[in-house]
N, C-alpha and C. Protein backbone atom coordinates (compact mmCIF):
# COMPACT_ATOMS: atom_id res chain seq x y z
N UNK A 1 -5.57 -13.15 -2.54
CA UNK A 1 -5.29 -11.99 -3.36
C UNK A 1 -5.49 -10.73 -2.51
N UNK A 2 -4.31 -9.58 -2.60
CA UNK A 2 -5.11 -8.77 -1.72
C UNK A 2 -5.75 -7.87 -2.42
N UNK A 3 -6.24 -6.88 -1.22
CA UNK A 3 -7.35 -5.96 -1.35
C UNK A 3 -6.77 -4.76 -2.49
N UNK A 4 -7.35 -4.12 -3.30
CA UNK A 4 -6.35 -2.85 -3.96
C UNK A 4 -7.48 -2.30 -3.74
N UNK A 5 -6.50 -1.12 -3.36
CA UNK A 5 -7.31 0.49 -2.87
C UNK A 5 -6.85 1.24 -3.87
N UNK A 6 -7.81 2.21 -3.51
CA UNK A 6 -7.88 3.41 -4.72
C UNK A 6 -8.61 4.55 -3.69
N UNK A 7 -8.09 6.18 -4.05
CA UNK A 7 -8.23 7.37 -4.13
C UNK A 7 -9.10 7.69 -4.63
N UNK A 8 -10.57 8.77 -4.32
CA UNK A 8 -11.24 9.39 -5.38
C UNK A 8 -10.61 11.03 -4.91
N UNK A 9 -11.25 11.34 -5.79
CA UNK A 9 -10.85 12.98 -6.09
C UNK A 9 -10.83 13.95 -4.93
N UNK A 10 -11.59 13.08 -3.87
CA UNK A 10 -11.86 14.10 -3.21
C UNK A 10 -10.46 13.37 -1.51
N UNK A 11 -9.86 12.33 -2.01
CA UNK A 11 -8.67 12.13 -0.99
C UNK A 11 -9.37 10.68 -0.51
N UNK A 12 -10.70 10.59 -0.86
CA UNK A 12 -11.21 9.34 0.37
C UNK A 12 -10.48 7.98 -0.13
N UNK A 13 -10.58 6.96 0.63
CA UNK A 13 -10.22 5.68 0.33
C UNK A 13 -11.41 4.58 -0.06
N UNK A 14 -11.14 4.06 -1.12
CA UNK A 14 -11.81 3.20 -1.33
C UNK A 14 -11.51 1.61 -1.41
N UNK A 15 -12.02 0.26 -1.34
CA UNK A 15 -11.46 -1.02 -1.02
C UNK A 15 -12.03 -1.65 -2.28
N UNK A 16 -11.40 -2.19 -3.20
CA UNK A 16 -12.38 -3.27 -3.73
C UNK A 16 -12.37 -4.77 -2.69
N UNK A 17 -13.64 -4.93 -2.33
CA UNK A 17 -13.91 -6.39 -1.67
C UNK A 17 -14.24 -7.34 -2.09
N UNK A 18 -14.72 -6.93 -3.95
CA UNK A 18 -15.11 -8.34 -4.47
C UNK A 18 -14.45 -7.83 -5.94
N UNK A 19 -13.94 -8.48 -6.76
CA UNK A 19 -14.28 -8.11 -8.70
C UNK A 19 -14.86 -7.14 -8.82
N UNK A 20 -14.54 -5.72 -9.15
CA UNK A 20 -15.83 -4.72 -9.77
C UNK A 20 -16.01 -3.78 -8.58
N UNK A 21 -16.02 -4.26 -7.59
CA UNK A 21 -16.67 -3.54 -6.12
C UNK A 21 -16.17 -3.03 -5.46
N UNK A 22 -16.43 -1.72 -4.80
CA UNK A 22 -15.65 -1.23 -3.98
C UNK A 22 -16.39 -0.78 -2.70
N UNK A 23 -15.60 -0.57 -1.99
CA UNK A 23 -16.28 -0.11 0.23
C UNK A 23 -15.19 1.02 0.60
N UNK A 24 -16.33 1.98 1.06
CA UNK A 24 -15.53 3.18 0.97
C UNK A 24 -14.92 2.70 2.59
N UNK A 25 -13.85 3.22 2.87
CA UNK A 25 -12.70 2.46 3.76
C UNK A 25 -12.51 3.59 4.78
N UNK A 26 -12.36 4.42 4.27
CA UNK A 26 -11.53 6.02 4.98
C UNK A 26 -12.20 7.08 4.34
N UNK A 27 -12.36 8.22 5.11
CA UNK A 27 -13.08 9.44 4.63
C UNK A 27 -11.86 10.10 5.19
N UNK A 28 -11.12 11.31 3.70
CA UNK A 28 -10.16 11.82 4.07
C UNK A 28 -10.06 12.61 5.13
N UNK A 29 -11.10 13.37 5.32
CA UNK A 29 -11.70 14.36 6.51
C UNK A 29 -11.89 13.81 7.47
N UNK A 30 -11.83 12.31 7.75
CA UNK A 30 -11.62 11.61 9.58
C UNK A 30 -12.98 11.39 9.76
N UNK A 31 -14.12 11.91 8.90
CA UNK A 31 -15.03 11.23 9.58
C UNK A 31 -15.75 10.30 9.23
N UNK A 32 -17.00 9.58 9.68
CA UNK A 32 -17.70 8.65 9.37
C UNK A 32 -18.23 8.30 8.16
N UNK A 33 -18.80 9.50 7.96
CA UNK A 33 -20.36 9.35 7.47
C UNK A 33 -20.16 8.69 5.76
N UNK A 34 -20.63 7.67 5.94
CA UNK A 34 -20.79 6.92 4.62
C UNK A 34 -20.02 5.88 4.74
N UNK A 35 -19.47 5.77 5.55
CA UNK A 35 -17.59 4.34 5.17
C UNK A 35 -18.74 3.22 5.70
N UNK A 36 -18.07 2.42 4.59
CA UNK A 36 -18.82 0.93 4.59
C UNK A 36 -19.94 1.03 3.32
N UNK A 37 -19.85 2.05 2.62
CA UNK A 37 -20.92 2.32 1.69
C UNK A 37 -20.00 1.17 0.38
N UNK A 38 -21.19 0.23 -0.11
CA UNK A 38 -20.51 -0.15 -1.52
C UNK A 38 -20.79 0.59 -2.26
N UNK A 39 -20.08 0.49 -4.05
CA UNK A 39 -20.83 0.68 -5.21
C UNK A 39 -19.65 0.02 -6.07
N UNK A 40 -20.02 0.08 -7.56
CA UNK A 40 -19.54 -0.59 -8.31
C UNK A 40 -17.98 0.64 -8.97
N UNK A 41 -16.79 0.10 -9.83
CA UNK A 41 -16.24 0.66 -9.75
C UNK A 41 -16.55 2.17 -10.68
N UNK A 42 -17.20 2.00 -11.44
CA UNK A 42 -17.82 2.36 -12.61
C UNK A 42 -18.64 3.66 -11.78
N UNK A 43 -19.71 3.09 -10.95
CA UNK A 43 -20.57 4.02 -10.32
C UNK A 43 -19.29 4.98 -9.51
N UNK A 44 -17.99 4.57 -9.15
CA UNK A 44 -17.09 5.45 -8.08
C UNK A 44 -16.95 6.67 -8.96
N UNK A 45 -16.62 6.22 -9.55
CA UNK A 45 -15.77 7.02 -10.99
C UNK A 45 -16.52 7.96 -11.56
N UNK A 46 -18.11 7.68 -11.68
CA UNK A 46 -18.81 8.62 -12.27
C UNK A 46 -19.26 8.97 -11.03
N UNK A 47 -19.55 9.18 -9.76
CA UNK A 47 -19.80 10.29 -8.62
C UNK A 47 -18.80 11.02 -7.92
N UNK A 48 -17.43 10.10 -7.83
CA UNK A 48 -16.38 11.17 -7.58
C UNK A 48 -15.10 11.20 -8.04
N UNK A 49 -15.72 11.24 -9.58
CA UNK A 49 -13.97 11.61 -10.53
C UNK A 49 -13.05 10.26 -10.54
N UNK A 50 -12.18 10.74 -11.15
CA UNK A 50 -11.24 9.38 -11.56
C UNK A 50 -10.44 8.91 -10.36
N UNK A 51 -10.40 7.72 -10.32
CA UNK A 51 -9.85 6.85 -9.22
C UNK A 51 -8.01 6.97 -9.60
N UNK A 52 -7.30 6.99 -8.58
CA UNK A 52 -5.57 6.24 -8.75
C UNK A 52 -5.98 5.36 -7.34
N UNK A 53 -4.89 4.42 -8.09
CA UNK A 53 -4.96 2.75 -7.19
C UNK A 53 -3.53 3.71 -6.53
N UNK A 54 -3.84 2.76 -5.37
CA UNK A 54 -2.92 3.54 -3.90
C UNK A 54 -1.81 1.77 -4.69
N UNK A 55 -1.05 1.84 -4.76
CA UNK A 55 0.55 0.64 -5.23
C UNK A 55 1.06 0.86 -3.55
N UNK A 56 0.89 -0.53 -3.00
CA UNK A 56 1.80 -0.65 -1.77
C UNK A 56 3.27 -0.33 -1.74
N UNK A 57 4.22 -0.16 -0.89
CA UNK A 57 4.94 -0.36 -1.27
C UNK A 57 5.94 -1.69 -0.74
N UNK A 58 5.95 -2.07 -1.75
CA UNK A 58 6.70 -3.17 -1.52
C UNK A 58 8.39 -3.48 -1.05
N UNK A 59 9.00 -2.46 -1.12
CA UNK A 59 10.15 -2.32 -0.58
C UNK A 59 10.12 -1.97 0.62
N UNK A 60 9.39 -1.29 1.23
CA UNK A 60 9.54 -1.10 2.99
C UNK A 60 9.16 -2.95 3.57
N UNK A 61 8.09 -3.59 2.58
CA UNK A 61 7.63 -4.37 2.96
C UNK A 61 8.69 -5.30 3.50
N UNK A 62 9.21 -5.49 2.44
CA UNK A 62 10.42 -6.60 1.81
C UNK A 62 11.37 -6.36 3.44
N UNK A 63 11.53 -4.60 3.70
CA UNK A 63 13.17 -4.47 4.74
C UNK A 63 12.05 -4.82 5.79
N UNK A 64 10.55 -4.46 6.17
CA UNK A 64 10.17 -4.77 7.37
C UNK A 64 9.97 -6.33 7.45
N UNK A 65 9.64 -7.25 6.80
CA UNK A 65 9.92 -8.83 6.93
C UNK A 65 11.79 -8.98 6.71
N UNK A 66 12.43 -8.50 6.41
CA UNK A 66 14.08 -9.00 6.21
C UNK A 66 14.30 -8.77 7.89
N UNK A 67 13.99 -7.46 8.18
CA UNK A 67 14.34 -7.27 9.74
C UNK A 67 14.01 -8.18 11.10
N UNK A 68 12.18 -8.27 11.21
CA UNK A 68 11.47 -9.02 11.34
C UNK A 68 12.29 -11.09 11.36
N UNK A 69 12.60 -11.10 10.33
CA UNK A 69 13.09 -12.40 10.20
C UNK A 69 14.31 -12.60 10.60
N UNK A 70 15.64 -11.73 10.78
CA UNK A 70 16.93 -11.50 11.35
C UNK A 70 16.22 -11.30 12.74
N UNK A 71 15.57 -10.94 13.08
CA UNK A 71 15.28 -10.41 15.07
C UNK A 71 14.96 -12.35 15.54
N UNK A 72 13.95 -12.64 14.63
CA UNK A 72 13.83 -13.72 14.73
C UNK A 72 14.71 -14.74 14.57
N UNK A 73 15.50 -15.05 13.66
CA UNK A 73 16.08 -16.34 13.23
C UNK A 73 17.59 -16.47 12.93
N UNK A 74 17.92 -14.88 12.73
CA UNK A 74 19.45 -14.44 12.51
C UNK A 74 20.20 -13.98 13.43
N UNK A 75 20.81 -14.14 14.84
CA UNK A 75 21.08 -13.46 15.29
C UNK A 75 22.71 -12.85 14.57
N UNK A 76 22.86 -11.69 15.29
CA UNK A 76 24.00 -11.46 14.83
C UNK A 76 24.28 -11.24 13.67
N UNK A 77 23.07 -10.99 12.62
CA UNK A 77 23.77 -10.53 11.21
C UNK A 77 23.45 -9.40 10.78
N UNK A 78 23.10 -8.25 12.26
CA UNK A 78 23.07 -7.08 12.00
C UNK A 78 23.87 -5.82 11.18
N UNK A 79 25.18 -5.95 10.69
CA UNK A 79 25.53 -4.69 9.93
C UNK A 79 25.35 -5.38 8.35
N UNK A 80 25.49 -7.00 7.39
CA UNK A 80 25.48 -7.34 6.64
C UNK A 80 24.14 -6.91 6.43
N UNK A 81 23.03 -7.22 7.22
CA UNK A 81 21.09 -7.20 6.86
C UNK A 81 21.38 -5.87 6.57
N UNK A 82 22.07 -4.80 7.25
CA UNK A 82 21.79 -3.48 6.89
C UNK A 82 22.18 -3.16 5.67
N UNK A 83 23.57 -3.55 5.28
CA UNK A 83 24.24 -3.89 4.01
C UNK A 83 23.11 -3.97 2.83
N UNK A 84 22.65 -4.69 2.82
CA UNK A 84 21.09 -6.26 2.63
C UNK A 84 19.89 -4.68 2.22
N UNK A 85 19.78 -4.23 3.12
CA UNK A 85 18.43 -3.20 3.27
C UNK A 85 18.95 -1.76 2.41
N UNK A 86 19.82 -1.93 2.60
CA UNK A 86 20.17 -0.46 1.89
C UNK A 86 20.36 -0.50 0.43
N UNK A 87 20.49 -2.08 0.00
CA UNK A 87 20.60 -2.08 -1.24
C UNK A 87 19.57 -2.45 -2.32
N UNK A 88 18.34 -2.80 -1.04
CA UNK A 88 16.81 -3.28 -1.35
C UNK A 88 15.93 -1.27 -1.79
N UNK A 89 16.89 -1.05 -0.71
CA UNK A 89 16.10 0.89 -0.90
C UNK A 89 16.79 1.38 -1.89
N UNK A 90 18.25 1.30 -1.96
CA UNK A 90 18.72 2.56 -2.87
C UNK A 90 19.22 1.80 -4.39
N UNK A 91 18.87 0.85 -4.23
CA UNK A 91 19.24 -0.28 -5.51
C UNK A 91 21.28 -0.49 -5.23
N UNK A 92 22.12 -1.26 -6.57
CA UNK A 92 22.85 -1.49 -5.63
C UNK A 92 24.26 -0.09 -5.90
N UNK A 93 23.81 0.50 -6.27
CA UNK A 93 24.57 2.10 -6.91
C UNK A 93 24.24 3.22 -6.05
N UNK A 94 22.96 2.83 -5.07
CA UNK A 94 23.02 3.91 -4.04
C UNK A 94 22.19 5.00 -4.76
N UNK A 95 21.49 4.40 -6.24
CA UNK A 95 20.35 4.84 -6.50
C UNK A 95 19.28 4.44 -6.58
N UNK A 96 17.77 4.64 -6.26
CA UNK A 96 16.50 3.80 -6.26
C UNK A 96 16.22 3.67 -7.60
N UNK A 97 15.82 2.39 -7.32
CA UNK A 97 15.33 1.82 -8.29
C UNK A 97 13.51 1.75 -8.74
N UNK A 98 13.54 1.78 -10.01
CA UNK A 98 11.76 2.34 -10.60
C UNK A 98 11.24 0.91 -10.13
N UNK A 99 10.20 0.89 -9.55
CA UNK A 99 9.24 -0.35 -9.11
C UNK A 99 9.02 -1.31 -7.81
């Protein structure tokens, strides 16, 4: 399962590493002091404001393994994959699609 991150108020990153738990990951300001700190999600929330979960995105994901796997295993099906990728980004109307 992976990891979901979350934002506190103040930009930093946080990891949940277990059910409930989170490890502060990134300090928006670049520096150290505190990363690797746990607490519960509950305790995040009440010391620095409401959390948003960082949503990967899964469409770069999707064209960076489609590419990835054509370099590898496809040769030669470079303008169709692009075909392929553009319709993974812009949905197939050449508008993006919600999700």
């Amino acid at each position: 399962m992976p990891e979901r991150k979350f934002l506190d108020c103040d930009g930093d990153t946080w990891t949940e590493h277990e059910p409930g738990m989170l490890r502060l990951t990134e300090r928006a300001d670049g520096s150290a002091m505190c990363v690797g700190s746990k607490a519960s999600i509950e305790d995040v929330r009440d010391i620095h404001g409401p959390l948003t979960e960082v949503r990967p995105d899964v469409r770069a994901q999707v064209v960076a393994d489609l590419r990835a796997k054509a370099a590898r295993d496809w040769p030669g099906i470079g303008v169709f994959l692009e075909d392929i990728i553009g319709v993974v980004l812009g949905g197939v109307d050449g508008e993006p699609v919600e999700g």
